[in-house]
C-alpha atoms as a PDB file:
ATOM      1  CA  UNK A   1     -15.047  13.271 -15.594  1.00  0.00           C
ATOM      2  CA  UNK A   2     -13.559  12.667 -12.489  1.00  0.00           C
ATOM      3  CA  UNK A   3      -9.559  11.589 -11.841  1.00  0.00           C
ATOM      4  CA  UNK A   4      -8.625   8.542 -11.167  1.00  0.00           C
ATOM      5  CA  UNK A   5      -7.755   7.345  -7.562  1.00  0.00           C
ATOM      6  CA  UNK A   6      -3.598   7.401  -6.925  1.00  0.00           C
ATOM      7  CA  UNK A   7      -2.533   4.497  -6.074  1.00  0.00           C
ATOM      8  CA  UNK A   8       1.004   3.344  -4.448  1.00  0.00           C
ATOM      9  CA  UNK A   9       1.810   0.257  -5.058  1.00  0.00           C
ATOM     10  CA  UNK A  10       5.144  -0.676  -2.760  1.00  0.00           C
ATOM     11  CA  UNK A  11       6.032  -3.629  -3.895  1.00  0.00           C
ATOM     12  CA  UNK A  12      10.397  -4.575  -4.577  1.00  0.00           C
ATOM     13  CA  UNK A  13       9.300  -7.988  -6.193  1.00  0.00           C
ATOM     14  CA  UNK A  14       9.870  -7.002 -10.286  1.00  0.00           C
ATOM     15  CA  UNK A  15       7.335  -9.771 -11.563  1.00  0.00           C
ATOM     16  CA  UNK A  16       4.506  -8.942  -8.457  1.00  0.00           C
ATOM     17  CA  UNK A  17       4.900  -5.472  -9.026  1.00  0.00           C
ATOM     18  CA  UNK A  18       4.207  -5.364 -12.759  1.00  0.00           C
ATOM     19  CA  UNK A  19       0.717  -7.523 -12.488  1.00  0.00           C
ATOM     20  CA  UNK A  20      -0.431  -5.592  -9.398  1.00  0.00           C
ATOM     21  CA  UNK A  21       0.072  -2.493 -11.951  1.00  0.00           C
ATOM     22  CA  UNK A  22      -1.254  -4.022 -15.458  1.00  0.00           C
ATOM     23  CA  UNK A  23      -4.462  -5.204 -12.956  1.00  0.00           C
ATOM     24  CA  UNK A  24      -4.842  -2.487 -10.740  1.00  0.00           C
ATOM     25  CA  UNK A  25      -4.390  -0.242 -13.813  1.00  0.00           C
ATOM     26  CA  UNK A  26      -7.686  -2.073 -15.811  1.00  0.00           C
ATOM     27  CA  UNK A  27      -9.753  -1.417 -12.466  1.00  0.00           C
ATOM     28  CA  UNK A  28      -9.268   2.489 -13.058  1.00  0.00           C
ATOM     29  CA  UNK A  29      -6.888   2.946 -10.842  1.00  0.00           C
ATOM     30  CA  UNK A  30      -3.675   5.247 -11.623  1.00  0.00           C
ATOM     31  CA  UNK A  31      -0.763   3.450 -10.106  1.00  0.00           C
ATOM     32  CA  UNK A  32       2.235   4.921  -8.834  1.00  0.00           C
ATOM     33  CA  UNK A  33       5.464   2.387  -7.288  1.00  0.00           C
ATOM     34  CA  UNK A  34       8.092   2.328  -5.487  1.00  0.00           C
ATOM     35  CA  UNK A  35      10.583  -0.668  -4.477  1.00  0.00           C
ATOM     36  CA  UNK A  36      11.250  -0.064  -0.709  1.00  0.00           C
ATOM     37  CA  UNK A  37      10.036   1.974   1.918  1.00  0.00           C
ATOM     38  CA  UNK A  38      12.660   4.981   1.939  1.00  0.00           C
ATOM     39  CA  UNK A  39      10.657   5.669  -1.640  1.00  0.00           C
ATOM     40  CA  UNK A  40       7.747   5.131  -0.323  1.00  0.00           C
ATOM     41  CA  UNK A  41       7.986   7.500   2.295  1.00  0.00           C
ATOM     42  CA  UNK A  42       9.391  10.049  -0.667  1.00  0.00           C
ATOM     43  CA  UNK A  43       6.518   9.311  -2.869  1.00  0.00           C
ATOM     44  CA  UNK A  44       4.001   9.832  -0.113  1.00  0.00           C
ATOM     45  CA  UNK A  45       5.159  12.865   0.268  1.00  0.00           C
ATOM     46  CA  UNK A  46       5.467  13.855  -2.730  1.00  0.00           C
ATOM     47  CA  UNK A  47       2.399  12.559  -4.478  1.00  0.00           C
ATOM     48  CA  UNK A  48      -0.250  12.306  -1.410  1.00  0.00           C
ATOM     49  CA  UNK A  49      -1.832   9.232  -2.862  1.00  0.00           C
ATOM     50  CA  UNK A  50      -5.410   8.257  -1.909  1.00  0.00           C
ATOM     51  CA  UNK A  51      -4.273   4.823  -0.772  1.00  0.00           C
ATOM     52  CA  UNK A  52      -1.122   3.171  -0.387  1.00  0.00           C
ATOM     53  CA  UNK A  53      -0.642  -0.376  -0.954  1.00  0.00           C
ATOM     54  CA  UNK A  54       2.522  -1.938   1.110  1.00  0.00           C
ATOM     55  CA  UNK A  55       4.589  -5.353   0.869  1.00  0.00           C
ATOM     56  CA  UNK A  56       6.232  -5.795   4.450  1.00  0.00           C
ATOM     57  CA  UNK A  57       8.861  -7.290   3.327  1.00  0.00           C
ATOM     58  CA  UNK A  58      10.940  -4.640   1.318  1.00  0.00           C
ATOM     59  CA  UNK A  59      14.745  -4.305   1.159  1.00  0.00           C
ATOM     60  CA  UNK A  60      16.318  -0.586   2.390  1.00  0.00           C
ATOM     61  CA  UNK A  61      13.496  -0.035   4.976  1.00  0.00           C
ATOM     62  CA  UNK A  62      10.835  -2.694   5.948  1.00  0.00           C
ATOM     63  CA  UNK A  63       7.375  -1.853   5.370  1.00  0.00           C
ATOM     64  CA  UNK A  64       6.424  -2.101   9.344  1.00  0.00           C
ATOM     65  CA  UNK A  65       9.119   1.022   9.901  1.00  0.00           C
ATOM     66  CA  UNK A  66       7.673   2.816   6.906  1.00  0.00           C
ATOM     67  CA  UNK A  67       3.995   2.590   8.283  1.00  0.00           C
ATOM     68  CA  UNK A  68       5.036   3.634  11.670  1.00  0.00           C
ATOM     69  CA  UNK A  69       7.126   6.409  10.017  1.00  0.00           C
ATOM     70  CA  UNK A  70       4.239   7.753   8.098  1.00  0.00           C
ATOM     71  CA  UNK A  71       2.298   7.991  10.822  1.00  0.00           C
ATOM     72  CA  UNK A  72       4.525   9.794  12.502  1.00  0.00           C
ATOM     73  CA  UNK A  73       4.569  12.603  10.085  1.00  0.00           C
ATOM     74  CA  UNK A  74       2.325  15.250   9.960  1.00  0.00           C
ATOM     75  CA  UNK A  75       2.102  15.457   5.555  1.00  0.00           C
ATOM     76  CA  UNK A  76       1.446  11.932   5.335  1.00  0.00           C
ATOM     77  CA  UNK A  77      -0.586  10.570   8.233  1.00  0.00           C
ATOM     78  CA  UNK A  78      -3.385  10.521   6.901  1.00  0.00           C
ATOM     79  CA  UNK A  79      -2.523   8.582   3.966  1.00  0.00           C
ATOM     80  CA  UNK A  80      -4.651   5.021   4.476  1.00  0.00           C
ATOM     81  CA  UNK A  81      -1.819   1.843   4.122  1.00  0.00           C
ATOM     82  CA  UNK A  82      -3.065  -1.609   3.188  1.00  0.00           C
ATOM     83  CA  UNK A  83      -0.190  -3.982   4.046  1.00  0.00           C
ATOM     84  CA  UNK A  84       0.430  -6.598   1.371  1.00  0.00           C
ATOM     85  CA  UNK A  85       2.323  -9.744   2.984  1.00  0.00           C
ATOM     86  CA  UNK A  86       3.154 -13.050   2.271  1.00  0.00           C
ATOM     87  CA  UNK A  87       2.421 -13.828   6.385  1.00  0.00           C
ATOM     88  CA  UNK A  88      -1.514 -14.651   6.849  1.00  0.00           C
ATOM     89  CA  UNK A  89      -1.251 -15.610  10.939  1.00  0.00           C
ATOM     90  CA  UNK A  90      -3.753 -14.035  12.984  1.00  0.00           C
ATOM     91  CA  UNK A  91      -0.445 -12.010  14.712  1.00  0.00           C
ATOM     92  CA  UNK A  92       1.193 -10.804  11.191  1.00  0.00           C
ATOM     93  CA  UNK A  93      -2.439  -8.881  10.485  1.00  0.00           C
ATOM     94  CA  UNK A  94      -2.039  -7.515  14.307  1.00  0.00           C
ATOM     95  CA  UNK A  95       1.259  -6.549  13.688  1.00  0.00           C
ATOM     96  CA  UNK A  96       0.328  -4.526  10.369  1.00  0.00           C
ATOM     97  CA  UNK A  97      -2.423  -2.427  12.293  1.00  0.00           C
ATOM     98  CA  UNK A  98      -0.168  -1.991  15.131  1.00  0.00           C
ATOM     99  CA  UNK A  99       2.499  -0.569  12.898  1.00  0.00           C
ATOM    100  CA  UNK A 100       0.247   1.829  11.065  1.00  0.00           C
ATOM    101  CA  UNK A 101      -1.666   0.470   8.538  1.00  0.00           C
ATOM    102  CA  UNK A 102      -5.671   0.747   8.077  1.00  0.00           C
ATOM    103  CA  UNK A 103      -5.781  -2.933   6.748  1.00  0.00           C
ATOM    104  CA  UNK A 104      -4.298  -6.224   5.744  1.00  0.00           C
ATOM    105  CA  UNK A 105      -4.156  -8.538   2.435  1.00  0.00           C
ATOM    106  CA  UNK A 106      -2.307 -11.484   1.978  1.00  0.00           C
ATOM    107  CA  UNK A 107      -0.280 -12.902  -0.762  1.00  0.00           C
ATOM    108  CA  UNK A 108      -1.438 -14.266  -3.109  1.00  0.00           C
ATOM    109  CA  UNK A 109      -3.576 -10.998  -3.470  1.00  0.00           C
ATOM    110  CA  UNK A 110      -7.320 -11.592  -3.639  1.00  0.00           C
ATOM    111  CA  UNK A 111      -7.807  -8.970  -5.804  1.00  0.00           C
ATOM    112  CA  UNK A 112     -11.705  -8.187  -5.457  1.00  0.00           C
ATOM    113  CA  UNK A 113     -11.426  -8.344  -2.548  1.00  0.00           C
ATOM    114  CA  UNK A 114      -8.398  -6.084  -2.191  1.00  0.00           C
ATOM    115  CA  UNK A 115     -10.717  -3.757  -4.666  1.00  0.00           C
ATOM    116  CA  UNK A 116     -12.968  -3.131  -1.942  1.00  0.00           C
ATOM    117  CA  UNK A 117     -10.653  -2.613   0.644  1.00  0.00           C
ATOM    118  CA  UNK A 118      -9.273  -0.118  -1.849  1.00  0.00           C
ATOM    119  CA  UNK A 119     -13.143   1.641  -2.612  1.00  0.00           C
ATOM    120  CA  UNK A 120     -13.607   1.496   1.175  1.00  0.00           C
ATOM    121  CA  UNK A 121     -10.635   3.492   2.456  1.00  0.00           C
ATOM    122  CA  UNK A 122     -10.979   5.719  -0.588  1.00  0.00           C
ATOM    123  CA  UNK A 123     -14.734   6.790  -0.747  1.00  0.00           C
ATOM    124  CA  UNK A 124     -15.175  10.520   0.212  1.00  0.00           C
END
């Protein structure tokens, strides 16, 4: 039996963060968090998730610096970042992929959809 994908899940909203886990947990999915993006960057690091999952707007250290500071470091480049954000303009997504991150989802999460996003950046 194989393990699980690792999960991320960067998310400082209490509430959010606990129902992207329960859910995200019932897909198969083992789920690690962190509230800003100084952890993030830690747990990265620390962890090498297969996929990391990132609200944009995070207290300490935004999610747009954490992207651009992942990919800036050679142990955690190649870690793929969905951003998770609350903005759904055409220039928030461009933003996100500028700063880093392999794709975009907004708030409220579609969740299949985000599932696939997930499989897609995950599959070996």
């Amino acid at each position: 039996m194989s393990r699980p994908t690792v999960v991320l899940l960067v998310e400082d909203n209490e509430l959010n963060r606990e129902m992207m886990v329960r859910r995200l947990g019932r897909a198969g999915l083992e789920v690690l968090t962190a509230g800003d993006g100084a952890q993030a960057l830690s747990v990265m690091a620390a962890e090498q998730p297969a996929v990391v999952l990132m609200d944009m707007n995070l207290p300490v250290m935004d999610g747009w610096t954490a992207c651009r500071r992942a990919r800036e470091d050679e142990a955690i480049r190649h870690i793929p970042i969905i951003a998770l954000t609350a903005h759904a303009m055409e220039v928030d997504r461009q933003n996100a992929l500028e700063a880093g991150c392999d794709d975009y989802a907004t708030k409220p999460v579609d969740f299949p959809g985000l599932l696939i996003k997930i499989e897609k950046l995950t599959r070996k």
